[in-house]
N, C-alpha and C. Protein backbone atom coordinates (compact mmCIF):
# COMPACT_ATOMS: atom_id res chain seq x y z
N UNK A 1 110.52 140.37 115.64
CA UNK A 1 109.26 140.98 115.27
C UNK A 1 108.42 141.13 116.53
N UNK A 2 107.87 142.37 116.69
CA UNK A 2 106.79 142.30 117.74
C UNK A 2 105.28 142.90 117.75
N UNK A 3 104.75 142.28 118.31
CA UNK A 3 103.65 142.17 118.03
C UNK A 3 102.51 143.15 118.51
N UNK A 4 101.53 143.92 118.06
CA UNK A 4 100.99 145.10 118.81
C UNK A 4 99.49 144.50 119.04
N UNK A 5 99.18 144.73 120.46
CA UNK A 5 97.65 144.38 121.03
C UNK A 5 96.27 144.97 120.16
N UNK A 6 96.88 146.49 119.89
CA UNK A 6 96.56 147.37 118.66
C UNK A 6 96.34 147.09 117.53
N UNK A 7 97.03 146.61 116.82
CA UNK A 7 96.81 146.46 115.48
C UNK A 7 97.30 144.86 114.84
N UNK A 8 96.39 144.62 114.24
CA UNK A 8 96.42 143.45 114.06
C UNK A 8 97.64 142.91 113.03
N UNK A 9 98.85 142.08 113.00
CA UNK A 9 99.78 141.35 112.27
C UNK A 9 99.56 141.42 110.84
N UNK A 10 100.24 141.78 109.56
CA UNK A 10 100.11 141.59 108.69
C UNK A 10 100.78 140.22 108.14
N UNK A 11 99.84 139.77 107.52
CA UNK A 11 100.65 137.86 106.67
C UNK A 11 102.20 138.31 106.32
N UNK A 12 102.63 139.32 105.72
CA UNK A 12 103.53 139.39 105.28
C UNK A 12 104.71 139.81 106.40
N UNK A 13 104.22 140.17 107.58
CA UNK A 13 105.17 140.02 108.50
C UNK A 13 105.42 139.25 109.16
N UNK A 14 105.45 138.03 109.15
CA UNK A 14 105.31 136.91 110.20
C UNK A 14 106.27 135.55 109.00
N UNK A 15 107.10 134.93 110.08
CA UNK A 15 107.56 134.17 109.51
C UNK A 15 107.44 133.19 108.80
N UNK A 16 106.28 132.83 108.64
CA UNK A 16 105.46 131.55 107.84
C UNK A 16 105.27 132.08 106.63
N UNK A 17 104.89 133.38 106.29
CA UNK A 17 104.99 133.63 105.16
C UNK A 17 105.62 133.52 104.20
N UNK A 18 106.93 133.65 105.04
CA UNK A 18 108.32 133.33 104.28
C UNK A 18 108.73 131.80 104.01
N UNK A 19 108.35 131.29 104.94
CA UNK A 19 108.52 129.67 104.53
C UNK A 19 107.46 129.25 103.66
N UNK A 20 106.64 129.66 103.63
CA UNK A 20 105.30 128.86 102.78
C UNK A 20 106.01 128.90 101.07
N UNK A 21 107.40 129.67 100.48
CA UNK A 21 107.58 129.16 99.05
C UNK A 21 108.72 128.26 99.22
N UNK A 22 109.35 127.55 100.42
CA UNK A 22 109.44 126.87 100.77
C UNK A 22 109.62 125.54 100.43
N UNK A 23 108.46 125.57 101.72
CA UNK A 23 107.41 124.29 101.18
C UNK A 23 106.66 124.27 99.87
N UNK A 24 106.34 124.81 99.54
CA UNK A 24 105.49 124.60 98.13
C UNK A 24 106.62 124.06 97.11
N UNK A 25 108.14 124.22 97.15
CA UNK A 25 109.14 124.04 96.32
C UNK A 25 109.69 122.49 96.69
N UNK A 26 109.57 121.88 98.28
CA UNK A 26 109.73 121.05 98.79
C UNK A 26 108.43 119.94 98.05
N UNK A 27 107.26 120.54 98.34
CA UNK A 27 106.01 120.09 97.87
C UNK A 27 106.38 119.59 96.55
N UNK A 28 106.92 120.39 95.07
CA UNK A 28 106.56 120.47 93.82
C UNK A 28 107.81 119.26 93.70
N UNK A 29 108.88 119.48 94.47
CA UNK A 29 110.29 118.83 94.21
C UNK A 29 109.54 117.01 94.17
N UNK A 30 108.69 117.13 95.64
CA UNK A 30 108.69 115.34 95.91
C UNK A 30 107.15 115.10 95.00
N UNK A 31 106.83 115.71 94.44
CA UNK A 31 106.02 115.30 93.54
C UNK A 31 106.05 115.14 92.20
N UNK A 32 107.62 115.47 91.84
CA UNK A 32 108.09 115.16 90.55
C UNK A 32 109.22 113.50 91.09
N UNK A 33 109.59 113.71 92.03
CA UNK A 33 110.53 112.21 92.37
C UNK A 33 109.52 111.20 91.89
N UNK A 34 108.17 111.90 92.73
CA UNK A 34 106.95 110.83 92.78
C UNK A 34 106.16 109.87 91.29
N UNK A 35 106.52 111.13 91.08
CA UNK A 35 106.11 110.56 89.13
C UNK A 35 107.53 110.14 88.53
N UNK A 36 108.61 110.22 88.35
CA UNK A 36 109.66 109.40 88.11
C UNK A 36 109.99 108.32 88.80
N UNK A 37 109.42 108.20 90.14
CA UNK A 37 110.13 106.59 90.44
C UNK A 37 108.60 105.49 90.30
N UNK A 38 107.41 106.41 90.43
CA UNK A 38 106.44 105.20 89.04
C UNK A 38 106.18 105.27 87.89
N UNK A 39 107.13 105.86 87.34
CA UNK A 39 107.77 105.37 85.35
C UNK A 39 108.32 104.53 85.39
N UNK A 40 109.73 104.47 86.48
CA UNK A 40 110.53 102.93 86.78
C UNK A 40 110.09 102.40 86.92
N UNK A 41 109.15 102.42 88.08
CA UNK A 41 108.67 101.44 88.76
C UNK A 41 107.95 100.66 87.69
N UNK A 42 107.23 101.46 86.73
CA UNK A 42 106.49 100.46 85.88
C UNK A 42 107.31 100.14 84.89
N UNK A 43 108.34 100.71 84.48
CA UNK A 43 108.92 99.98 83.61
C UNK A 43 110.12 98.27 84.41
N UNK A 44 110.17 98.52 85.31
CA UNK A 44 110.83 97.48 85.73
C UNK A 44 109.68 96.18 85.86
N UNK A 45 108.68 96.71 86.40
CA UNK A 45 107.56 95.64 86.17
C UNK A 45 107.24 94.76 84.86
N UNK A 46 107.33 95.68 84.14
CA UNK A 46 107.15 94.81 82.62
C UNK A 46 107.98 94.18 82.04
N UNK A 47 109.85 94.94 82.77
CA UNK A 47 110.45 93.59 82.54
C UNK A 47 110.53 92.30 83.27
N UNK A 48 110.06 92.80 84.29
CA UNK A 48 109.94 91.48 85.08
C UNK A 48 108.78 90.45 84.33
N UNK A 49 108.06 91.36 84.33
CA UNK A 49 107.02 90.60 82.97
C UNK A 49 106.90 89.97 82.18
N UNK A 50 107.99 89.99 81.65
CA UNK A 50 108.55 89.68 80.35
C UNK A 50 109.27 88.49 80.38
N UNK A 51 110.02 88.59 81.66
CA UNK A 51 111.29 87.65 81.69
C UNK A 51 110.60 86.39 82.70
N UNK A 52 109.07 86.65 83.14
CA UNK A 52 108.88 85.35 84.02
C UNK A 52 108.13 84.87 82.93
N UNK A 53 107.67 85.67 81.85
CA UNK A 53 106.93 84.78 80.75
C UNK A 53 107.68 83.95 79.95
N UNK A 54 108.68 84.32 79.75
CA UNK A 54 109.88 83.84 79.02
C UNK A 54 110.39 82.57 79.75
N UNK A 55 110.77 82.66 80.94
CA UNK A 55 110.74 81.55 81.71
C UNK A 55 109.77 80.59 81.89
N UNK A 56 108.70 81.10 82.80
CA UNK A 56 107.59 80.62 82.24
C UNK A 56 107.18 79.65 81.40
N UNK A 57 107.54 79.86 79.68
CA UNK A 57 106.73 79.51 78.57
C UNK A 57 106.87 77.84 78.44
N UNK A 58 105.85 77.46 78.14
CA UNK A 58 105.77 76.01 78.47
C UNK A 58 105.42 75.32 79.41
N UNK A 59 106.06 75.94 80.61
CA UNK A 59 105.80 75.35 82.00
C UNK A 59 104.13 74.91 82.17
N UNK A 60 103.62 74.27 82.76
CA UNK A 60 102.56 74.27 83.37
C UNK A 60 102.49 74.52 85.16
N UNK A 61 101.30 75.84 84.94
CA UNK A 61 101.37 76.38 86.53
C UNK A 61 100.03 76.24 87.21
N UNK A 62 100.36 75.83 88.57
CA UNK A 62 99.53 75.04 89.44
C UNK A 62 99.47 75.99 90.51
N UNK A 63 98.12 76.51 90.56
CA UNK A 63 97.87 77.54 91.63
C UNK A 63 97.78 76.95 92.96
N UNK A 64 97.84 77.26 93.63
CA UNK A 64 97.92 76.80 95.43
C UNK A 64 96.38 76.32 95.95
N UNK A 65 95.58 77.25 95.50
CA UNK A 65 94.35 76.95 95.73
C UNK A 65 93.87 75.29 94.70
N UNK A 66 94.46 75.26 93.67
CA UNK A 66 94.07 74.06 92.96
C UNK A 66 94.68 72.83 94.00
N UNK A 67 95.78 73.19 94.17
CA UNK A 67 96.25 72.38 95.24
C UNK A 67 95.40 71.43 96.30
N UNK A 68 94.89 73.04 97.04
CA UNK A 68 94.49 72.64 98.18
C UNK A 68 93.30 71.50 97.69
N UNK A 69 92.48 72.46 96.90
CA UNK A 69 91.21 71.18 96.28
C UNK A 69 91.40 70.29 96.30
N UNK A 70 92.20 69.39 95.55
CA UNK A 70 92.43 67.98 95.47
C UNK A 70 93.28 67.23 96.64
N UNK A 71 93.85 68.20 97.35
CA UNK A 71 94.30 67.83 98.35
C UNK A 71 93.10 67.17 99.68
N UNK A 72 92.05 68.25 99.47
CA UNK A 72 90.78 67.75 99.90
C UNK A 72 89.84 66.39 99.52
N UNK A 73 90.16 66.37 98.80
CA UNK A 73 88.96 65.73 97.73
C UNK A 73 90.17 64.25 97.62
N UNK A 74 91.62 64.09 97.81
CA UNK A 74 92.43 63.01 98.36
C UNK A 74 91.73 62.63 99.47
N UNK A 75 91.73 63.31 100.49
CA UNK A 75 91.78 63.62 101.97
C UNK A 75 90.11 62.60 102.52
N UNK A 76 89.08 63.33 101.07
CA UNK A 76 88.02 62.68 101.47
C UNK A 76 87.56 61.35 101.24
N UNK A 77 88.35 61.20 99.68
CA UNK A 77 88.38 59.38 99.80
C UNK A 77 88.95 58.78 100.58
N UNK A 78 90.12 59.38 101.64
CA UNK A 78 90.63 57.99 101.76
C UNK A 78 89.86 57.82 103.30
N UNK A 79 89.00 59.31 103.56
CA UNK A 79 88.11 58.51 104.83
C UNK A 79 87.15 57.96 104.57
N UNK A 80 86.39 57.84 103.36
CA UNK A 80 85.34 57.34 102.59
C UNK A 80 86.06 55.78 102.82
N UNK A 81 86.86 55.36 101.73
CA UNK A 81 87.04 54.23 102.44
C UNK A 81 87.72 52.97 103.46
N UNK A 82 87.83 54.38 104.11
CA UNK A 82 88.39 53.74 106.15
C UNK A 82 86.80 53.87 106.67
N UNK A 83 85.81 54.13 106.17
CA UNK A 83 84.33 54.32 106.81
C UNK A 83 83.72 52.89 106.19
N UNK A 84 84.05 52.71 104.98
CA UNK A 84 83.86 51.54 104.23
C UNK A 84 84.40 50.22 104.77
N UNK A 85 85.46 50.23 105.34
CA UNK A 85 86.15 49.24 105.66
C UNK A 85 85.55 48.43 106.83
N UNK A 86 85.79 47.04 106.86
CA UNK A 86 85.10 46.43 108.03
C UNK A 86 85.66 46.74 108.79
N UNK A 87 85.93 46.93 110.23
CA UNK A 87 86.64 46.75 111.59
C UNK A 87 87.80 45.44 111.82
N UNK A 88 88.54 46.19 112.08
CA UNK A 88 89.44 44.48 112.12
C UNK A 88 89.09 44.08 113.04
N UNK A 89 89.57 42.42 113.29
CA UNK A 89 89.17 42.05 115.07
C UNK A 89 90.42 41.66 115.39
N UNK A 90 90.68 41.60 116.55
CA UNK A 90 91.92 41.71 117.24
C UNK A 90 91.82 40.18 117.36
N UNK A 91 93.35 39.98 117.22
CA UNK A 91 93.46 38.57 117.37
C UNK A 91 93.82 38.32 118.69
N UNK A 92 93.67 36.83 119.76
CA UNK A 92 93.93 36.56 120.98
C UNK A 92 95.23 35.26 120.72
């Protein structure tokens, strides 16, 4: 194709034109993958859902943060009473 200083390019002669249905087909293609692999996606979630509740059931669950709390609140009695405590004296 060549191009005239003269007269200005028409859209329809230039190669992008031709690619632009293309892409739009590339476009429409990964935006249908896109909505089918989060249908799976959510349906695999809910079985996972399902099956840690199932497991789960009964258990009693202990969050990390509960953890840490009392891990603190251990931590602070037992300097509470090493602060309490007399000093030993060294024997000679």
């Amino acid at each position: 194709m060549v191009f005239s200083l003269t007269q200005p390019a028409k859209i329809t002669d230039t190669s992008i034109y031709h690619e632009i249905p293309k892409v739009f087909t590339g476009n429409r293609q990964l935006l249908a993958d896109n909505a089918i692999l989060k249908q799976v996606l959510e349906e695999i979630e809910r079985i996972v859902c399902k099956r840690k509740k199932l497991i789960l059931k009964g258990k009693t669950m202990v969050s990390i943060l509960k953890v840490f709390d009392e891990l603190k609140k251990c931590i602070a009695k037992v300097n509470l009473k090493k602060s309490k405590q007399k000093p030993r004296q060294k024997r000679n």
